[in-house]
Protein backbone atom coordinates (compact mmCIF):
# COMPACT_ATOMS: atom_id res chain seq x y z
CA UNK A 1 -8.90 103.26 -13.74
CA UNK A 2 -6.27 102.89 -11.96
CA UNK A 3 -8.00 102.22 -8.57
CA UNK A 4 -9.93 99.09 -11.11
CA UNK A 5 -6.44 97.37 -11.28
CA UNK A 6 -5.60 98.30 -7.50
CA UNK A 7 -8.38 96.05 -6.69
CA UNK A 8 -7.78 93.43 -9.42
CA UNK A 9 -3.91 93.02 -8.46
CA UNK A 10 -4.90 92.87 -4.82
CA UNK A 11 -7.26 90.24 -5.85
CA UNK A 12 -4.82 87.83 -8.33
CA UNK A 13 -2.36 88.48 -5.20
CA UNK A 14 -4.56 86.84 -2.71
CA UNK A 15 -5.44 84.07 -5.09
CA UNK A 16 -1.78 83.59 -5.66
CA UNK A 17 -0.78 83.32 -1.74
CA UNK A 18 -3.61 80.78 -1.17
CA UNK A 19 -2.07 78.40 -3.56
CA UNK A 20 0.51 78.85 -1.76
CA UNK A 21 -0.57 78.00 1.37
CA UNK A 22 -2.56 75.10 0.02
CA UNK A 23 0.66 73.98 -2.19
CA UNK A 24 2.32 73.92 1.56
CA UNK A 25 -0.51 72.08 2.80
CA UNK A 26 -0.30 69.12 0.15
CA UNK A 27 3.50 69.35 0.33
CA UNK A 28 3.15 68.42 4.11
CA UNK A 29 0.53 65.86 4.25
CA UNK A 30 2.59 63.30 5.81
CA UNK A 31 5.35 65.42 7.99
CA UNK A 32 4.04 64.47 11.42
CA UNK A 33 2.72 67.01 13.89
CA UNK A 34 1.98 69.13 10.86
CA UNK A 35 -1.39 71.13 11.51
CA UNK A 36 -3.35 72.09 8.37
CA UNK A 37 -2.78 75.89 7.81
CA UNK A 38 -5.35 78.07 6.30
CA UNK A 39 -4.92 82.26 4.78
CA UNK A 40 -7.50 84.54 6.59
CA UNK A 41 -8.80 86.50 3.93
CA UNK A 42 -10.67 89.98 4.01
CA UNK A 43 -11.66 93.04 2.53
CA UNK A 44 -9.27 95.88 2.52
CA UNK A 45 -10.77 99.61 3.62
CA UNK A 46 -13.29 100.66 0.40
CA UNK A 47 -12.71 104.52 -1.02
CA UNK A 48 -15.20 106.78 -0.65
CA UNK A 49 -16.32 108.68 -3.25
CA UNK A 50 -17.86 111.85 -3.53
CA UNK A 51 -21.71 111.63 -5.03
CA UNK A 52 -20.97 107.83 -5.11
CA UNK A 53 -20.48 106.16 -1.42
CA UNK A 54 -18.09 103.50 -0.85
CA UNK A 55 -16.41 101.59 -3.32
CA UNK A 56 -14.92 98.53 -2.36
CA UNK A 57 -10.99 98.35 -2.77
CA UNK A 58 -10.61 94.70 -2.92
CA UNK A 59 -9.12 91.48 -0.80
CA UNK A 60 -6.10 90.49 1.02
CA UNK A 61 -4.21 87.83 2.91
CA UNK A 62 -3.46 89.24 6.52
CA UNK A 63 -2.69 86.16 8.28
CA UNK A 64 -2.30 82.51 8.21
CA UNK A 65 -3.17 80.63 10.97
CA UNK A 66 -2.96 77.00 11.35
CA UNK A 67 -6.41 74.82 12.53
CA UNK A 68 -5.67 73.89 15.67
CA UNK A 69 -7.45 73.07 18.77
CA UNK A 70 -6.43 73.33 22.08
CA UNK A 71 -8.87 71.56 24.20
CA UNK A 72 -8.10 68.03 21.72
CA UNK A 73 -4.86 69.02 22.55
CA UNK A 74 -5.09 68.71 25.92
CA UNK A 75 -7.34 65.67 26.10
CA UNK A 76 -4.57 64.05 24.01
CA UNK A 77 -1.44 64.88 26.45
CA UNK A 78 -3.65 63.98 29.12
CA UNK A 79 -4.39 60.42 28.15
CA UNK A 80 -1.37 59.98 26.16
CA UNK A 81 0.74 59.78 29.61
CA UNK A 82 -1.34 56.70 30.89
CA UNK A 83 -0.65 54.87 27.95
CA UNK A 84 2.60 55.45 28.38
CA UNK A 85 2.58 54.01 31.89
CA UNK A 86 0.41 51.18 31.30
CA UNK A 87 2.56 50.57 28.08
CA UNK A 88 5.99 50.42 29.86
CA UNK A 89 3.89 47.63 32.65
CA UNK A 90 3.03 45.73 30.39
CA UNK A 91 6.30 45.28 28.36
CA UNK A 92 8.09 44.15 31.65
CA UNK A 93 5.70 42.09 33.53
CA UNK A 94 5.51 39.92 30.30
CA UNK A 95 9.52 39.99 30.98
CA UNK A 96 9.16 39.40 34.87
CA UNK A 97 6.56 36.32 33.63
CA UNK A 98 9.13 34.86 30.88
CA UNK A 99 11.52 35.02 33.75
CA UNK A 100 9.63 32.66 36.04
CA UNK A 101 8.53 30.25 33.17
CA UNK A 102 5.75 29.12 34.64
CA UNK A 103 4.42 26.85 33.36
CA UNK A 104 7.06 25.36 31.12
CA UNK A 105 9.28 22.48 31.46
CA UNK A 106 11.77 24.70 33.30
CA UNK A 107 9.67 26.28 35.67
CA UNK A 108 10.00 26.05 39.39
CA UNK A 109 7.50 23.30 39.40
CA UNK A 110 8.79 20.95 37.29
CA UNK A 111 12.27 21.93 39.29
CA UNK A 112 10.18 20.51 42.57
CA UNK A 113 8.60 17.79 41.00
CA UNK A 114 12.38 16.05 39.87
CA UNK A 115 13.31 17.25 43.42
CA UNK A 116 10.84 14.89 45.16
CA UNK A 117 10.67 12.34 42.46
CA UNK A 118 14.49 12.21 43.39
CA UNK A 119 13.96 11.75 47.20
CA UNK A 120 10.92 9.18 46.11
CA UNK A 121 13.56 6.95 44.36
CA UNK A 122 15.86 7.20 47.29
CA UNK A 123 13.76 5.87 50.00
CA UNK A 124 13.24 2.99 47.89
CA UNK A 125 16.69 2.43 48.57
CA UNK A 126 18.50 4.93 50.96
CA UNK A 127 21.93 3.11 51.51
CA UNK A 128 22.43 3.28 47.40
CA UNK A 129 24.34 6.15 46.48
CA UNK A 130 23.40 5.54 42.98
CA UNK A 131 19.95 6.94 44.46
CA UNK A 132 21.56 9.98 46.10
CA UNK A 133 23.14 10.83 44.12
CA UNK A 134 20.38 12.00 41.94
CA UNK A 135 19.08 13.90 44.70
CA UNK A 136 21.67 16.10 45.38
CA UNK A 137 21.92 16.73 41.61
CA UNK A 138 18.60 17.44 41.60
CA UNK A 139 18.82 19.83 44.36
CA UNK A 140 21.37 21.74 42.83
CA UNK A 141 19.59 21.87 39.82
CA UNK A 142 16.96 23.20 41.96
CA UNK A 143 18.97 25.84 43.65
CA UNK A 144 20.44 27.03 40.74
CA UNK A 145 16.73 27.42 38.94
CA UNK A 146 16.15 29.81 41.84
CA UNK A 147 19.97 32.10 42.27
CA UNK A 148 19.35 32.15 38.20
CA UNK A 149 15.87 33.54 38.28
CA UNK A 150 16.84 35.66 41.37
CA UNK A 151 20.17 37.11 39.37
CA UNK A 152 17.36 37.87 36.58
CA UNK A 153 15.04 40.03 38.53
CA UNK A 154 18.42 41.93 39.21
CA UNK A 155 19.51 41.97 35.99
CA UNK A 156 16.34 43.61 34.71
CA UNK A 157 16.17 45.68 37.88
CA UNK A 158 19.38 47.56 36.82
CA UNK A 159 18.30 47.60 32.82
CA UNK A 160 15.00 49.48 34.57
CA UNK A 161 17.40 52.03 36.27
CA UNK A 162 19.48 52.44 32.88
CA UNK A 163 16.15 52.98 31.33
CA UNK A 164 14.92 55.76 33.76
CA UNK A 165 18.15 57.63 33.87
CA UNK A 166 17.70 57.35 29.71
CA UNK A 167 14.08 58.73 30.19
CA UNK A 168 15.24 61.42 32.87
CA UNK A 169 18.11 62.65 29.66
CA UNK A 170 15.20 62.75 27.06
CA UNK A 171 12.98 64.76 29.40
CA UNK A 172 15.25 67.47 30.04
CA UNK A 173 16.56 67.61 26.39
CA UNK A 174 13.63 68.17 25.48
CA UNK A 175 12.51 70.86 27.59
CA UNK A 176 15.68 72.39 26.38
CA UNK A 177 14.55 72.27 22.87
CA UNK A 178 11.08 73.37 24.02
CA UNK A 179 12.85 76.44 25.43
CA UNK A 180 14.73 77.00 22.54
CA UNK A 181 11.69 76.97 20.44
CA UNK A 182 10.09 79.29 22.70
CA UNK A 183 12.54 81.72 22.28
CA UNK A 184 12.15 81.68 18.18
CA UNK A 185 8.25 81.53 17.85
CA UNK A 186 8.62 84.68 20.84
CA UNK A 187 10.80 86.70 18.52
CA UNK A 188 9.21 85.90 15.13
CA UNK A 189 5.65 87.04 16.46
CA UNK A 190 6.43 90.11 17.57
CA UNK A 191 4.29 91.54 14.46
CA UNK A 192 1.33 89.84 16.14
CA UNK A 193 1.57 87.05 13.11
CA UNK A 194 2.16 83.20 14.08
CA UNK A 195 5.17 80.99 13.39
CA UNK A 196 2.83 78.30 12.14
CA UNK A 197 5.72 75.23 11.33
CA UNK A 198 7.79 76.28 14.71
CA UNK A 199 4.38 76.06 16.45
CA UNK A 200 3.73 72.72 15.38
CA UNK A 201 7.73 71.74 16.06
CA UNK A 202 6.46 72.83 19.98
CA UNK A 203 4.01 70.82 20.22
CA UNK A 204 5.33 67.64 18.78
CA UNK A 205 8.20 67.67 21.43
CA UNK A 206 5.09 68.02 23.62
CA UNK A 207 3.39 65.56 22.70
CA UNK A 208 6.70 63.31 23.04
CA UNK A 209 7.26 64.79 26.77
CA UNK A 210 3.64 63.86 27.19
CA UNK A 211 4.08 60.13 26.33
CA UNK A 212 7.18 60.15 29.23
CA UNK A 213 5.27 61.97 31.93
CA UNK A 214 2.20 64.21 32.78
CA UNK A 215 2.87 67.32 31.61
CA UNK A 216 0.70 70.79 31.48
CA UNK A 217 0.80 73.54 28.90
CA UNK A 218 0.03 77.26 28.91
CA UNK A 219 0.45 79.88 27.17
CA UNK A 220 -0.10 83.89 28.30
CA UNK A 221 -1.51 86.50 26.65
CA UNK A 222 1.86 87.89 26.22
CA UNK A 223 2.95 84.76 24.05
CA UNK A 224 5.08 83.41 27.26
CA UNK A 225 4.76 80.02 27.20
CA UNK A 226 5.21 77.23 30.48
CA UNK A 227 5.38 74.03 30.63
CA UNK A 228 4.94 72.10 34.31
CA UNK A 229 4.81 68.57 36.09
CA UNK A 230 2.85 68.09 38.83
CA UNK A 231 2.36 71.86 39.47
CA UNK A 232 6.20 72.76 38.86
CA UNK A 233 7.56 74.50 35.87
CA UNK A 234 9.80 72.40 33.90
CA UNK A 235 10.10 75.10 31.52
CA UNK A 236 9.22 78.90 32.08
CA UNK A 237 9.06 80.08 28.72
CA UNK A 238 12.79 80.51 27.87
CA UNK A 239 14.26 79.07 31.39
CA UNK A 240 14.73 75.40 32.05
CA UNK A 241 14.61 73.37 35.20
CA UNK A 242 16.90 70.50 35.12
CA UNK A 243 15.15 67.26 36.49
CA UNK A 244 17.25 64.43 37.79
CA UNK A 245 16.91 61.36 40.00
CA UNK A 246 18.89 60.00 43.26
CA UNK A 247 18.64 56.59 44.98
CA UNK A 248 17.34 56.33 48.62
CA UNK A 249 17.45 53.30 50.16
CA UNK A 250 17.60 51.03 47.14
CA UNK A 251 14.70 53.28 45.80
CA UNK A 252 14.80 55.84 42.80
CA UNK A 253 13.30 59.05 43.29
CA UNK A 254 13.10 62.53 40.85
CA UNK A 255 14.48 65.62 42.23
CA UNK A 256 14.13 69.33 40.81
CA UNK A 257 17.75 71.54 40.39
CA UNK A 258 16.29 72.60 43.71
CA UNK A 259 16.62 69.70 45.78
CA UNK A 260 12.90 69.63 45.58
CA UNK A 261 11.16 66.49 45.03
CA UNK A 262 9.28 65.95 41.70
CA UNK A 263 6.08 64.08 41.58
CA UNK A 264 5.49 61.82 38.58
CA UNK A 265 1.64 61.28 38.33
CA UNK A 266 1.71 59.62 35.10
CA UNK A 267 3.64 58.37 31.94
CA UNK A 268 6.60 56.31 31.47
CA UNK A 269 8.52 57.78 34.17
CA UNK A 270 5.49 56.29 36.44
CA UNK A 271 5.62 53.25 34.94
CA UNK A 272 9.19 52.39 35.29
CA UNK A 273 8.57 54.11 38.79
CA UNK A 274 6.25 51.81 40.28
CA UNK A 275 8.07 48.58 38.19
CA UNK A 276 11.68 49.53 40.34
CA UNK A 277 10.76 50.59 43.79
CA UNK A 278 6.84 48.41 43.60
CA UNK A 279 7.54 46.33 46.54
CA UNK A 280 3.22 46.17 47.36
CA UNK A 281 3.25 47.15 50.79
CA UNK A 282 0.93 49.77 51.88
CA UNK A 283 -0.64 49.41 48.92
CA UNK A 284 2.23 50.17 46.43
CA UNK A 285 2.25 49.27 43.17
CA UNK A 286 3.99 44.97 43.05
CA UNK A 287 7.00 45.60 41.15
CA UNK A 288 10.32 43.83 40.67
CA UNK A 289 11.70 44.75 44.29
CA UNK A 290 7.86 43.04 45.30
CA UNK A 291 9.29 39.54 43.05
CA UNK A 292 12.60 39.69 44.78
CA UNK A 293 11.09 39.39 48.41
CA UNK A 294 8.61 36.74 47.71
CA UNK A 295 11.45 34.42 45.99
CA UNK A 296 13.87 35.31 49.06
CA UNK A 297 10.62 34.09 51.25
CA UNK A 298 10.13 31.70 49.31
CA UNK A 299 14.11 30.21 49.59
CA UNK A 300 14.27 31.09 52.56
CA UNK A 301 11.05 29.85 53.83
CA UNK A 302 11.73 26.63 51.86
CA UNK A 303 15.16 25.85 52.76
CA UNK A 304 14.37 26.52 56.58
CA UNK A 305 11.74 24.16 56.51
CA UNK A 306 13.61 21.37 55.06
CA UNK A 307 16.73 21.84 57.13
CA UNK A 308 14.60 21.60 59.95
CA UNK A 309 13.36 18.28 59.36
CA UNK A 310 16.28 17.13 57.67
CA UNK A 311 18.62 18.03 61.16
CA UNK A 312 15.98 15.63 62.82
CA UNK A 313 17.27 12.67 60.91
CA UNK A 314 20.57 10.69 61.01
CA UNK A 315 22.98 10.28 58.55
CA UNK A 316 24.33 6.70 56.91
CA UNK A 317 26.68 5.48 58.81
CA UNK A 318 29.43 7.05 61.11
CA UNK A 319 26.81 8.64 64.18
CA UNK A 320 29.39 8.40 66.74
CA UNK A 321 31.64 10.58 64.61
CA UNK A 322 29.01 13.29 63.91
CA UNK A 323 28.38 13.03 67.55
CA UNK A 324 24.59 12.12 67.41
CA UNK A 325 22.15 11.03 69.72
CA UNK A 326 19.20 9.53 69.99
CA UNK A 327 16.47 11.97 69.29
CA UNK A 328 18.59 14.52 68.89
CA UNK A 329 19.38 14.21 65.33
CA UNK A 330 22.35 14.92 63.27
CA UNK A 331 21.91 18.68 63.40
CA UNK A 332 23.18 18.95 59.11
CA UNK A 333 21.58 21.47 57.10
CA UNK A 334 20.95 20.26 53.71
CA UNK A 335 20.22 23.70 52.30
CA UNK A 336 22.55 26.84 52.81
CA UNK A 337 22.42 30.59 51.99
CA UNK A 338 23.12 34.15 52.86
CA UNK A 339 20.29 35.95 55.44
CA UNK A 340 21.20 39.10 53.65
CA UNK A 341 20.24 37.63 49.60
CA UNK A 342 18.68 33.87 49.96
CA UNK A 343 17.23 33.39 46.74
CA UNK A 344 20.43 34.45 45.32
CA UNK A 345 22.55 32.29 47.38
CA UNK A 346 20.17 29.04 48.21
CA UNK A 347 22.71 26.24 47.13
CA UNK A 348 23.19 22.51 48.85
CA UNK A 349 25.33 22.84 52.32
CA UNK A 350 28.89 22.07 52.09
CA UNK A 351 28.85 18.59 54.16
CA UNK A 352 26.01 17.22 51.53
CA UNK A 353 28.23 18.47 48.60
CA UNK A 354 31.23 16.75 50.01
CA UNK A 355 29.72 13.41 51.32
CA UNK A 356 26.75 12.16 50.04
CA UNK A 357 26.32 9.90 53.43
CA UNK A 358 25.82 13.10 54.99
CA UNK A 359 22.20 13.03 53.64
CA UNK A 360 20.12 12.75 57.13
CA UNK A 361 17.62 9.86 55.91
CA UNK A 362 17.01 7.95 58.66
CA UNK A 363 14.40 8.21 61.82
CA UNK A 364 16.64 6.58 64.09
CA UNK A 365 20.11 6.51 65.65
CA UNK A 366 21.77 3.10 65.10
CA UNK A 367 18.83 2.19 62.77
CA UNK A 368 19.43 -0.22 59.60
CA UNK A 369 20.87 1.13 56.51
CA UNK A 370 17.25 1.27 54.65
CA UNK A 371 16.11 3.07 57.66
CA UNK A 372 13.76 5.90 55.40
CA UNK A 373 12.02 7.67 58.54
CA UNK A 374 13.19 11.01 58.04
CA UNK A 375 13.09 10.76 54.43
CA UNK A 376 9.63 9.87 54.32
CA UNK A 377 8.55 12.76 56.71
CA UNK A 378 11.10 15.26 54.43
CA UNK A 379 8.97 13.96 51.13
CA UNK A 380 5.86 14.18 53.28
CA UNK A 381 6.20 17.78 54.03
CA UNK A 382 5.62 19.14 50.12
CA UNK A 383 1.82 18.45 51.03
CA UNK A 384 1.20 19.44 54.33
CA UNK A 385 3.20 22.59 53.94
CA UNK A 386 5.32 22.31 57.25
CA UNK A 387 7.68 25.56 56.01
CA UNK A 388 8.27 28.46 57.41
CA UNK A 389 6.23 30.56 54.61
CA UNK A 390 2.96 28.45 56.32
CA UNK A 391 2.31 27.10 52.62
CA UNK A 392 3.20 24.11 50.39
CA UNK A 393 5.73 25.35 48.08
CA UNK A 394 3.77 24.56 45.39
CA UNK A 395 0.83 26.84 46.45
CA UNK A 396 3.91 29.24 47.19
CA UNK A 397 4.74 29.05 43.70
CA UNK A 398 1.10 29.27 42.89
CA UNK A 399 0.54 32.97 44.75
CA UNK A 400 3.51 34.55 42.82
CA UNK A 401 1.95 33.08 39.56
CA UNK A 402 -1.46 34.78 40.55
CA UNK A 403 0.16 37.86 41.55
CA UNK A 404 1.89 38.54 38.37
CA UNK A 405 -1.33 37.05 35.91
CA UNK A 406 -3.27 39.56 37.56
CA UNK A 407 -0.94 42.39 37.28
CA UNK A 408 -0.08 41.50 33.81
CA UNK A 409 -3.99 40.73 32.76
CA UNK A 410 -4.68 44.20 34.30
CA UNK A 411 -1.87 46.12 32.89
CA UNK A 412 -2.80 44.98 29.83
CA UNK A 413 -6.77 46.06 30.06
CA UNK A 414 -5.67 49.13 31.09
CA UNK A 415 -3.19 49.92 28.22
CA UNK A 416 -5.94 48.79 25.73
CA UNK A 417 -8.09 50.71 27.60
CA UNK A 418 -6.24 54.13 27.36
CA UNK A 419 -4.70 53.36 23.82
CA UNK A 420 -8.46 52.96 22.11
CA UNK A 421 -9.09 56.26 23.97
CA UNK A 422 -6.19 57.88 22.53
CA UNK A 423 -7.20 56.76 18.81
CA UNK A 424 -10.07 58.31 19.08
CA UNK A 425 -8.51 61.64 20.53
CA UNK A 426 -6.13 61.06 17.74
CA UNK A 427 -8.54 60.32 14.86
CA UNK A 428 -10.37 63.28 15.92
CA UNK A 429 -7.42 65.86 16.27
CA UNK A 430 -6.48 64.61 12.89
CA UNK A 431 -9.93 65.17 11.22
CA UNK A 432 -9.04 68.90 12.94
CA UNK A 433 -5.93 69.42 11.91
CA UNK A 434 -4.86 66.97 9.46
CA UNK A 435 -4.61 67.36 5.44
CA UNK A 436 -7.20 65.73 3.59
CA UNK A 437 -6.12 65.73 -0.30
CA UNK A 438 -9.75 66.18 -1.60
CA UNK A 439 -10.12 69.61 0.52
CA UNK A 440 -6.66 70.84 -0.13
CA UNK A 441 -7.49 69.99 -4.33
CA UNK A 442 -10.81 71.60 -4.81
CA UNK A 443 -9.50 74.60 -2.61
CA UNK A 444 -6.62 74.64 -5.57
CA UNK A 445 -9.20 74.45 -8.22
CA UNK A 446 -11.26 77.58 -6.35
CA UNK A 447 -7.91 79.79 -5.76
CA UNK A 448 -6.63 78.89 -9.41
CA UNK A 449 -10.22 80.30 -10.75
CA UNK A 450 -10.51 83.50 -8.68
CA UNK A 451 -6.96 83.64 -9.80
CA UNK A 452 -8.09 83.43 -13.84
CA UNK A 453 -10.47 85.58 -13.25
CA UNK A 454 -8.62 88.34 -11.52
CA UNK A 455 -6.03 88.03 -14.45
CA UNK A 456 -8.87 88.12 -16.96
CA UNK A 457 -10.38 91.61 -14.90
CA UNK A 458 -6.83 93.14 -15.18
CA UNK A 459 -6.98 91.92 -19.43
CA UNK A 460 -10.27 93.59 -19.53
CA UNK A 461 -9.61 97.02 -17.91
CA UNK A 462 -6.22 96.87 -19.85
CA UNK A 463 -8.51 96.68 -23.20
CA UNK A 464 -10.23 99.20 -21.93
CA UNK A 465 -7.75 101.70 -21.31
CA UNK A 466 -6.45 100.78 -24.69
CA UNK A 467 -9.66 101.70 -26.29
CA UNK A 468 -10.39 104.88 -24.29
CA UNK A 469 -6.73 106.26 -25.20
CA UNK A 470 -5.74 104.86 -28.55
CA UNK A 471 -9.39 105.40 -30.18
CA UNK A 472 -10.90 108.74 -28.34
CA UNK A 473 -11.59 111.91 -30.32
CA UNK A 474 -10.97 109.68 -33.60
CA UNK A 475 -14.19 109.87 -34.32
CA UNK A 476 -15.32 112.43 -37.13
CA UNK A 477 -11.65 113.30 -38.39
């Protein structure tokens, strides 16, 4: 009898722990990373009875495990680091094409169009300075379009750096905690059970690290758990290796505690990667440093071009004091900048700024003050692209546009791309892993009958016993 309510006990026990376990379930329906846990239920060893045979003993709970698996796992970490990566592009080439404004009303266009509308006006009239005047204003304005949009690209260049560094701080806190974690799931399994909710701690950092850069998992027989980027361990079960960047020649690279260099396949350490040191040659990735050069071509190229032509022409008035000659030319710059940073620097030259006379319009030495020679060929020049960049600026202008639509338009195929790929991943790891309500309720209905029933079995042999003790060898008295 009493082996009858062994087996029912062991029975209204099992019942009991898998409402638990589905109680946890419900409980954690919306904690994220959470993986649906389940009790693993058998038989306990039957007793064997003499004349009889086996007799079965009843039930237990010997484990919970949580439903998991580990090749959705892996296809998620593995696209979840492009999306990263494509994610990060996107987000700043839509800033590097806001910073260009093209086209808007105060893009470099419209800049060029006042420009020559200005020098248009003027050789309607060159000895006004009421018309110079809105040249050299409009110059200015022009310069200062480009040293502003220039000072941008550095601006955002730095903010990328700040960012990486930021990324660089998250990566290796992480691994820290990933360590840590390793440590506690290590020691708590020593029975040979699993620390289900620590488990699924581990693997949301992963999943985090995974978004930042490619990262692979594994996990021995002997629980020892590594985690590695680009075939070095960032984390060796409970040992971290610190990653951190240095600057080479204006270009960020990642460096292991070792002095080793790191290689960054993927994620949004990539991203921001290519985005600071991009500069498309060889075939590298056009990113900011990419921008920068073709606006300092661009003022340079442009401000050589016109100097050239405009030191051809002679200045209003005063030629014997600027020591000009006939076919010589005055020799004035009208632009001016620094070899080292031109788009930065491009501004009007000093003897234009000072004296607006000093604007070389004419084709001739000694020539009438409405001589417009050289300010016809200066105007002139905008179509037949006589700069040192072998382009109209416009068409210039045009290139960099392309460049950066393409870049963008591809960035942001790609990071659709990869994010509908991950949603599925995603929507299928979750039909794996995640709680549904309807499953975790009729399992609560099942458990909370077998456990009714068991109680009723242990009511029943209690009767039972009652009867057999209470009412035996009454009979005939």
């Amino acid at each position: 009898m009493d082996f009858g309510f062994s087996t029912a006990v062991k029975g209204l026990l099992a019942s009991q722990r898998s409402l638990y376990i589905t109680s946890h379930n419900i409980a954690n329906s919306n904690t994220k990373g959470y993986s649906r846990q389940e009790g693993s239920q058998r038989a306990t060893s039957p007793l064997k009875l003499p004349g009889v045979g086996f007799i079965g003993s009843g039930t237990e709970i010997y484990n919970v495990i949580r439903i998991r698996d580990t090749y959705v796992d892996f296809k998620y970490r593995n696209e979840n680091a492009p999306v990263g990566e494509w994610a990060i592009k996107k987000d700043i080439l839509t800033e590097i094409e806001k910073i260009f404004g093209e086209p808007s009303d105060s893009s470099f266009r419209q800049y060029l169009d006042d420009f020559y509308k200005a020098l248009e006006d003027m050789s309607k009239n060159p000895s006004d300075m009421s018309y110079r005047e809105p040249v050299r204003e409009n110059a200015l304005a022009l310069t200062k379009h480009i040293n502003e949009t220039a000072q941008r690209l550095i601006e955002l260049r730095e903010e990328i750096g700040f960012a990486i560094d930021a990324r660089v701080r998250s990566i290796n806190g992480l691994a820290s905690q990933i360590a840590t974690l390793n440590r506690q799931i290590y020691a708590n399994e020593l029975d040979g059970r699993h620390a289900n909710d620590l488990r699924d701690k581990r693997d949301l950092l992963i999943d985090e690290l995974s978004k930042m850069v490619n990262v692979r998992v594994k996990e021995a027989e002997d629980g020892k758990f590594t985690v590695s980027i680009g075939g070095v361990t960032l984390v060796d079960h409970m040992e971290v290796s610190v990653l951190k960047l240095e600057e080479e020649d204006g270009n960020i690279i990642f460096k292991w505690g070792n002095g080793s260099e790191a290689i960054v396949q993927s994620g949004e350490l990539k991203g921001f990667l290519d985005i600071y040191n991009g500069d498309g040659k060889d075939n590298s990735y056009r990113g900011i440093k990419y921008y920068q050069n073709r606006l300092d071509e661009f003022a340079r190229g442009f401000a050589e071009g016109f100097n050239r032509i405009h030191r051809q022409g002679y200045i209003l008035g005063g030629n014997e004091d600027t020591n000009t000659v006939e076919g010589v030319g005055s020799g004035i710059n009208f632009f001016a900048y620094d070899t080292h940073n031109p788009a930065a620097t491009i501004t009007l030259d000093n003897l234009i700024i000072e004296d607006l006379k000093n604007m070389a319009a004419a084709g001739s030495i000694g020539g009438s003050a409405e001589d417009n020679g050289n300010l016809l060929r200066l105007i002139s020049q905008r179509n037949t692209g006589d700069f040192d960049f072998n382009s109209s600026p416009d068409d210039f202008i045009k290139s960099i546009m392309s460049n950066y639509a393409v870049d963008s338009i591809q960035s942001k195929r790609m990071y659709e791309t990869q994010n509908l790929i991950l949603k599925n991943i995603e929507s299928k790891r979750n039909s794996i892993s995640g709680v549904s309500y309807d499953e975790e309720m009729a399992n609560m209905v099942k458990f909370q009958q077998a456990y009714i029933a068991s109680a009723r079995m242990i009511n029943t042999l209690d009767e039972i016993i009652g009867l057999t003790v209470n009412n035996l060898g009454l009979v005939g008295r």
